[in-house]
Protein backbone atom coordinates (compact mmCIF):
# COMPACT_ATOMS: atom_id res chain seq x y z
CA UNK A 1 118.34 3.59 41.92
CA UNK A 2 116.94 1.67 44.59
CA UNK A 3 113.98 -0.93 44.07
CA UNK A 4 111.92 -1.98 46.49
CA UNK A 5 113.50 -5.05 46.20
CA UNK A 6 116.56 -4.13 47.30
CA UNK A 7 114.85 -2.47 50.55
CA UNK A 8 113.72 -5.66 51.34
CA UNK A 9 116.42 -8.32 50.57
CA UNK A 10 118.68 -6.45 53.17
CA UNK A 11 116.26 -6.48 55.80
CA UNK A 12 115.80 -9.99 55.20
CA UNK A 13 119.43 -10.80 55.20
CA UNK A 14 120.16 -9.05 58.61
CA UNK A 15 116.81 -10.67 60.06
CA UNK A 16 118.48 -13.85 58.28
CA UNK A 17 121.64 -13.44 60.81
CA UNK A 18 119.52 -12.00 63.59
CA UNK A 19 117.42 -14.99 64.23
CA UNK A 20 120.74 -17.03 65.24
CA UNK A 21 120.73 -14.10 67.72
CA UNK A 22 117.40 -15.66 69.46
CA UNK A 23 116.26 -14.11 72.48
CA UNK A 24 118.13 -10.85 72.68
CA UNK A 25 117.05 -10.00 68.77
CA UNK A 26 113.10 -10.81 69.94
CA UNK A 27 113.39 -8.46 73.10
CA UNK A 28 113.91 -5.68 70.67
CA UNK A 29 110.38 -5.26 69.80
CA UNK A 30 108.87 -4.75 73.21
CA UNK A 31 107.00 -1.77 73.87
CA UNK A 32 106.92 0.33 76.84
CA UNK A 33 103.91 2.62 76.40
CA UNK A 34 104.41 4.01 79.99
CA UNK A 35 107.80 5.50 79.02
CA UNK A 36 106.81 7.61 75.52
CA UNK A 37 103.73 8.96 77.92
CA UNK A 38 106.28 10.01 80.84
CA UNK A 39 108.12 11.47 77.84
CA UNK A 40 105.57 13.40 76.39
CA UNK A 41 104.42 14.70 79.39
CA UNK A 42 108.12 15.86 80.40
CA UNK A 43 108.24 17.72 76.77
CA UNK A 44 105.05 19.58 77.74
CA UNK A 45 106.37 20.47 80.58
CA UNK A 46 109.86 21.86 79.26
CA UNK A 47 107.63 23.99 76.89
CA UNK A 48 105.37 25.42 79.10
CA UNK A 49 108.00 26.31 81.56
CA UNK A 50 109.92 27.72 78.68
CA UNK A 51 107.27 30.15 77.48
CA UNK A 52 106.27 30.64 81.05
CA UNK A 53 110.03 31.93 81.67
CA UNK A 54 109.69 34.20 79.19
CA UNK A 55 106.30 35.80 80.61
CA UNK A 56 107.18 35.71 83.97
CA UNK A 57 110.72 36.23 84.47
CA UNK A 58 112.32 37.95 82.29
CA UNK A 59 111.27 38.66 77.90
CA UNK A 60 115.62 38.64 77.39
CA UNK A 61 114.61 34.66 77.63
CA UNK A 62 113.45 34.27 74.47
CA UNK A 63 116.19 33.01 72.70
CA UNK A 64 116.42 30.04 75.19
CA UNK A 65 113.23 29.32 75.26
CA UNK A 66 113.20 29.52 70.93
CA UNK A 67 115.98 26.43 71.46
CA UNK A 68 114.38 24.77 73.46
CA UNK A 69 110.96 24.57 72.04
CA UNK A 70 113.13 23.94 68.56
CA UNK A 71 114.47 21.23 70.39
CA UNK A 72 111.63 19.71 72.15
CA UNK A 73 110.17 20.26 68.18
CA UNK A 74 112.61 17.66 67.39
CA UNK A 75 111.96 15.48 70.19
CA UNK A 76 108.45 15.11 69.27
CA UNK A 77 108.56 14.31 66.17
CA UNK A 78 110.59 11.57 67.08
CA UNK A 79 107.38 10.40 68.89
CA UNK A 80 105.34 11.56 65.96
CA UNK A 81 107.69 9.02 63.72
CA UNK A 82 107.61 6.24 66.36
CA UNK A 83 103.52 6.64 66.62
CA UNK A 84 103.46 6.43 62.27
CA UNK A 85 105.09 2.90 63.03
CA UNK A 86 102.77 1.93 65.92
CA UNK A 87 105.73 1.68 68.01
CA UNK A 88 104.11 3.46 71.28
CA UNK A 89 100.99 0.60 71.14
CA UNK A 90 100.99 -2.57 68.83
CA UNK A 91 97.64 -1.28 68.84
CA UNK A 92 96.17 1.25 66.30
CA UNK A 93 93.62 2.64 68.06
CA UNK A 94 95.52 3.25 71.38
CA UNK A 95 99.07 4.38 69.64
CA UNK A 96 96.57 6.91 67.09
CA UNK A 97 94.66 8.06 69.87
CA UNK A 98 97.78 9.21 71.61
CA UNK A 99 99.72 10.53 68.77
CA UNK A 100 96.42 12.86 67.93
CA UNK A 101 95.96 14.02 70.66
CA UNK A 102 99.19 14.75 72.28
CA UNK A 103 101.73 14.88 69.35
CA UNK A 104 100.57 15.11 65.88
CA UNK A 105 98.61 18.31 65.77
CA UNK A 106 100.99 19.90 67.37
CA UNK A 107 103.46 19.81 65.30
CA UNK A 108 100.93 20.91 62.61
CA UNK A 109 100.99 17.57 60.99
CA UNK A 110 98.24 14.86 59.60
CA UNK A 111 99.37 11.61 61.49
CA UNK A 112 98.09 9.88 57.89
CA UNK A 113 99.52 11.67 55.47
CA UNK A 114 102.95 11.52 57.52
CA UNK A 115 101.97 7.45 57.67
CA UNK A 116 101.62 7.65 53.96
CA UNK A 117 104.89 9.61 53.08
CA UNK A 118 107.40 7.54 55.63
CA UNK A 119 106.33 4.46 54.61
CA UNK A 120 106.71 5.29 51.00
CA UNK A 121 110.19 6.64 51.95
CA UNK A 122 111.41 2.99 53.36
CA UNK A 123 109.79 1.37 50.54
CA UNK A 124 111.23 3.08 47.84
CA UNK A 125 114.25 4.38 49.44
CA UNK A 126 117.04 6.81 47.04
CA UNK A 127 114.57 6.39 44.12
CA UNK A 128 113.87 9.81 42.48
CA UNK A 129 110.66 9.28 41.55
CA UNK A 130 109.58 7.50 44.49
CA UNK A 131 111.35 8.66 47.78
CA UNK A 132 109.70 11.60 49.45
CA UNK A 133 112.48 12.67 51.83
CA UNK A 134 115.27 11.96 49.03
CA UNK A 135 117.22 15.46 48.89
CA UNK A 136 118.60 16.42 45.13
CA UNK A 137 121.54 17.01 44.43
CA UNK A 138 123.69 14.54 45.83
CA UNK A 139 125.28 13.16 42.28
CA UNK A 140 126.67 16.80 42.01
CA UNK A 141 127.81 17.65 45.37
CA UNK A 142 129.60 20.63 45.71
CA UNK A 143 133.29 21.31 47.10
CA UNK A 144 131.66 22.30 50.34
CA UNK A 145 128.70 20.67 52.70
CA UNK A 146 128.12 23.90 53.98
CA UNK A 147 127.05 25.02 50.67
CA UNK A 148 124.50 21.92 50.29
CA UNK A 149 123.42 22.76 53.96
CA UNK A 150 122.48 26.34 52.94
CA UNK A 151 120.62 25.39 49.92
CA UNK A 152 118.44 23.03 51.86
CA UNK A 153 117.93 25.28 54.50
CA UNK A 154 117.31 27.85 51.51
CA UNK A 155 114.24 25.98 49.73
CA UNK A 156 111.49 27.78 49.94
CA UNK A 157 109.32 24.01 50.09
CA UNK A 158 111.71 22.84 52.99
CA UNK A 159 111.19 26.17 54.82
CA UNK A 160 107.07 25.99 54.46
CA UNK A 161 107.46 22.30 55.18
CA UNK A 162 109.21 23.03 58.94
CA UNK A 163 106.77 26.10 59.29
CA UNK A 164 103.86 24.59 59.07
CA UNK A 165 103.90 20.89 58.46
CA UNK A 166 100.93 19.46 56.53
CA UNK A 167 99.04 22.44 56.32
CA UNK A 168 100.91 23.84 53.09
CA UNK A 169 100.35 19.97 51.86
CA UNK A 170 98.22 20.30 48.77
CA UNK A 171 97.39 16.25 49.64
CA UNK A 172 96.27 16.59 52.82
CA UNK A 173 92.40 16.92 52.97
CA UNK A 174 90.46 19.95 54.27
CA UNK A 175 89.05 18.00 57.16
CA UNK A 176 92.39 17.14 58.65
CA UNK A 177 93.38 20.59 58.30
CA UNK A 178 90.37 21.76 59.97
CA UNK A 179 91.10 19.65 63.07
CA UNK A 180 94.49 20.56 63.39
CA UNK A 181 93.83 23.99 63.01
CA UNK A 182 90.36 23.05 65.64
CA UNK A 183 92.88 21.28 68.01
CA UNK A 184 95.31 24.52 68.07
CA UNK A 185 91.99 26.37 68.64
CA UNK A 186 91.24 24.57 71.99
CA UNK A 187 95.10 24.63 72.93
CA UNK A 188 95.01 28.06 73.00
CA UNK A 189 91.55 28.54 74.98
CA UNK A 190 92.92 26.27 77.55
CA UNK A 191 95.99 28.28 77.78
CA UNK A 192 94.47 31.51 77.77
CA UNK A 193 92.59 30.38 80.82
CA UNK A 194 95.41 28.99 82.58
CA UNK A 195 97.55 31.28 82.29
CA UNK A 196 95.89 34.52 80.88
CA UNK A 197 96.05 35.63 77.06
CA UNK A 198 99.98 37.17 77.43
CA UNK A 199 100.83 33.90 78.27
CA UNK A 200 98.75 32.22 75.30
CA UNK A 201 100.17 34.48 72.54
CA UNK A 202 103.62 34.18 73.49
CA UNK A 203 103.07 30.79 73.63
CA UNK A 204 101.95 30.78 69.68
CA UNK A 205 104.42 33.50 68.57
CA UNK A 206 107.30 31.52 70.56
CA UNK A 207 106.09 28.38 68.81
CA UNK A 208 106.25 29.42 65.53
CA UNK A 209 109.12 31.69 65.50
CA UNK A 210 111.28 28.55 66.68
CA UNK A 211 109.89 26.31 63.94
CA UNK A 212 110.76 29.15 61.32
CA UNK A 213 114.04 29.44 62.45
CA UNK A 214 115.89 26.74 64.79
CA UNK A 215 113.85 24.04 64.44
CA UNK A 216 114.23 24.31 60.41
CA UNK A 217 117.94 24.83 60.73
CA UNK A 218 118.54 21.25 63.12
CA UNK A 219 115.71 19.40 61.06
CA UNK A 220 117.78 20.35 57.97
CA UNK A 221 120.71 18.92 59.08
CA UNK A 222 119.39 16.21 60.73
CA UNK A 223 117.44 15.03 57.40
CA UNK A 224 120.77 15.37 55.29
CA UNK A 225 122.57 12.62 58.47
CA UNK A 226 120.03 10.36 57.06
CA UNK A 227 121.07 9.88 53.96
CA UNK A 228 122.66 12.73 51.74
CA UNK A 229 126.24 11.99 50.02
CA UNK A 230 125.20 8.38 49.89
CA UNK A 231 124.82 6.36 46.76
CA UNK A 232 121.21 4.93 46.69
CA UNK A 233 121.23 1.17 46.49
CA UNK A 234 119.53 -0.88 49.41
CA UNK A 235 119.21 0.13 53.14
CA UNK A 236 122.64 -0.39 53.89
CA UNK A 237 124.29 1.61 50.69
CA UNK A 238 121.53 4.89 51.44
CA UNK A 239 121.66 5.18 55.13
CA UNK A 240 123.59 5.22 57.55
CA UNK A 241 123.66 5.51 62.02
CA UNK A 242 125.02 8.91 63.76
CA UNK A 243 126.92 7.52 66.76
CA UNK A 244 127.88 10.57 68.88
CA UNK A 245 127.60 11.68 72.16
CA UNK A 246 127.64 15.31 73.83
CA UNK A 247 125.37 18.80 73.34
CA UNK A 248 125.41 18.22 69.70
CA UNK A 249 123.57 14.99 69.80
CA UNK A 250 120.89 15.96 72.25
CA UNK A 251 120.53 19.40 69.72
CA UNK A 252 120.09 17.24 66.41
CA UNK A 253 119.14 14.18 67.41
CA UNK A 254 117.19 13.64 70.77
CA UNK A 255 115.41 10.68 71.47
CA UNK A 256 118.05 8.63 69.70
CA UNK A 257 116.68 9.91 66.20
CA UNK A 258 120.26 9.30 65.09
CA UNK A 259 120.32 5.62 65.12
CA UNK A 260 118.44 6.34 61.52
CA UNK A 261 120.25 2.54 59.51
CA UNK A 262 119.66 0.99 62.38
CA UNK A 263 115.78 2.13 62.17
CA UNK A 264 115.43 1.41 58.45
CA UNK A 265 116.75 -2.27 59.00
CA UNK A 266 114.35 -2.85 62.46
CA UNK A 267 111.57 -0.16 61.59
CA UNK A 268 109.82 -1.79 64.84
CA UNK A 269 112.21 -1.47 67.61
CA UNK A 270 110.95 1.83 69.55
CA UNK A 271 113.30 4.72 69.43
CA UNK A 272 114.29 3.85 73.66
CA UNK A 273 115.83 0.56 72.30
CA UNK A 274 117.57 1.78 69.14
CA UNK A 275 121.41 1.91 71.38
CA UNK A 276 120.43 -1.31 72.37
CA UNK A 277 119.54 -2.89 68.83
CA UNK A 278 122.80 -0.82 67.25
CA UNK A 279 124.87 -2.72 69.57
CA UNK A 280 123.26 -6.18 68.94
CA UNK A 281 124.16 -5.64 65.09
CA UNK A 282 127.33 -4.65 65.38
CA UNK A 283 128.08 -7.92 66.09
CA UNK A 284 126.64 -9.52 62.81
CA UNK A 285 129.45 -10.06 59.59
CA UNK A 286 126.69 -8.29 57.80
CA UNK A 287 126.09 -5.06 59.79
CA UNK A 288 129.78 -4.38 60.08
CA UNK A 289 130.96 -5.04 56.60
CA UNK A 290 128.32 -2.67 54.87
CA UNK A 291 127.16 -0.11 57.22
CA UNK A 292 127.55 3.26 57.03
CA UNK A 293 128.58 4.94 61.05
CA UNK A 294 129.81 8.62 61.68
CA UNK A 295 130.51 9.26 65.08
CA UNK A 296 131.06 12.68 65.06
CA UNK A 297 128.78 15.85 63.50
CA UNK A 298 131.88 18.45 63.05
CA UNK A 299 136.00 18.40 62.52
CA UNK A 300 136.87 14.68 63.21
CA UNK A 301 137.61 12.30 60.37
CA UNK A 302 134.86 10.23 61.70
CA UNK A 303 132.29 13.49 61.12
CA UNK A 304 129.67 13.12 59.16
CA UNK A 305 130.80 16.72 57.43
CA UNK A 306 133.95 14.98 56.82
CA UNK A 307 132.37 12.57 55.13
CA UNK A 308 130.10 14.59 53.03
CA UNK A 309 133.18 16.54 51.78
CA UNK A 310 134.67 13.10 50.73
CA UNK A 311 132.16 12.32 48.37
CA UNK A 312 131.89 16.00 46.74
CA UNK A 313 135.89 15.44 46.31
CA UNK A 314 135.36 11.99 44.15
């Protein structure tokens, strides 16, 4: 499988090649705190208006406004990832503050524990008894990806896991369950008196129907982009970068979440620069000889379907 080791000595080759880069590799790393706030607050917005839609206008809206909360879902935890890095402030205490209290408990999740997990998940990267997020199966893939897809989306863990985050996590302590479940409690007051308890309920009910059902469906096939059909071996051999464009990206991967090698090799460039930093290594010997890029989700050769069906054919 894949040491540590191996983690490490190809992030220290491409930072090897990088530094010849010089001033466009160091410009990378700069924060812009302003712009994750102004996208927070525009999430917020989309999901209020989208339960508000349903309330107001017309209750045939609920599907829409299920896909976009599912999406807006995704988009957060994008945040939610970026904040476990400190990538919205260098600073703890700043980039914790606002991942508590505008992100994290939201999506039902402990902004440690998810810390904890991710980290261990670069470190020990494709090793079975290390790697949280590593998906079984992938030495015996079957003839199809859809059938892998289903059986993901099937788990009953995976399911509980979209559902309701770190609540159902037997490691998470008491006390951060009790102020998740104490920040839903004000959410819900505040709503309630905004916009009157029809508008509060739906508001829960919308939010959790989605992450039963859409949101678990694109965050299951977003997690198996990472990584799945891949043999484990280093950064570059486990993961690879989702390069599309159209309604499909901004379903599975807003935010740039797709850029996922590109984030394993620079875990500190904030998701707004990840285009930027894929194009900068594309130009290093190293990045194009051994990196894994699908530029399509569905039907093209360079599909990332296409690609799983490869390997189950080998």
């Amino acid at each position: 499988m894949a040491p540590t080791s191996e983690v490490l000595a190809d992030m220290a080759d491409l930072r090897s090649q990088l530094r010849e880069q010089g001033s466009p590799y160091s410009e990378l790393f700069k924060l812009r705190p302003a712009r994750v706030l102004l996208d927070i607050a525009f999430d917020w917005t989309l999901m209020v208006g989208a339960v508000a839609a349903v309330v107001w206008l017309d209750v045939m809206l609920a599907p829409l406004s299920v896909l976009v909360l599912a999406n807006r879902q995704r988009a957060l935890g994008n945040i939610l990832h970026d904040a476990g890095h400190r990538n919205i402030f260098r600073d703890k205490d700043r980039n914790d503050f606002v991942a508590r209290g505008l992100v994290a408990p939201l999506l039902f999740a402990s902004l440690s524990r998810y810390r904890e997990t991710h980290f261990q998940h670069h470190l020990e990267l494709g090793r079975t008894q290390g790697d949280p997020d590593l998906i079984p199966g992938q030495d015996h893939l079957p003839s199809s990806w859809m059938v892998s897809y289903i059986k993901c989306l099937l788990s009953w863990t995976n399911w509980l896991g979209s559902l309701g985050g770190h609540l159902f996590d037997q490691k998470v302590s008491l006390r951060s369950k009790a102020f998740i479940m104490g920040w839903w409690a004000s959410l819900v007051g505040v709503l309630a008196l905004l916009g009157g308890g029809d508008f509060a309920l739906a508001f829960v009910s919308l939010w959790l129907i989605s992450r039963a059902t859409l949101f678990h469906c694109i965050t299951t096939f977003r997690e198996m982009c990472d990584h799945f059909g891949l043999l484990p071996g280093g950064v570059f051999g486990f993961t690879r970068d989702m390069v599309c464009h159209g309604p499909w990206r901004w379903i599975i991967h807003p935010r740039n979440n797709g850029y996922h090698l590109t984030h394993h090799l620079l875990p500190a460039v904030p998701y707004y620069r990840l285009p930027e930093a894929h194009t900068l290594l594309c130009q290093l010997p190293l990045f194009e000889d051994r990196s894994h890029i699908c530029r399509a989700y569905f039907t093209t050769q360079t599909a990332v379907t296409t690609e799983w069906q490869s390997k189950a054919a080998t």
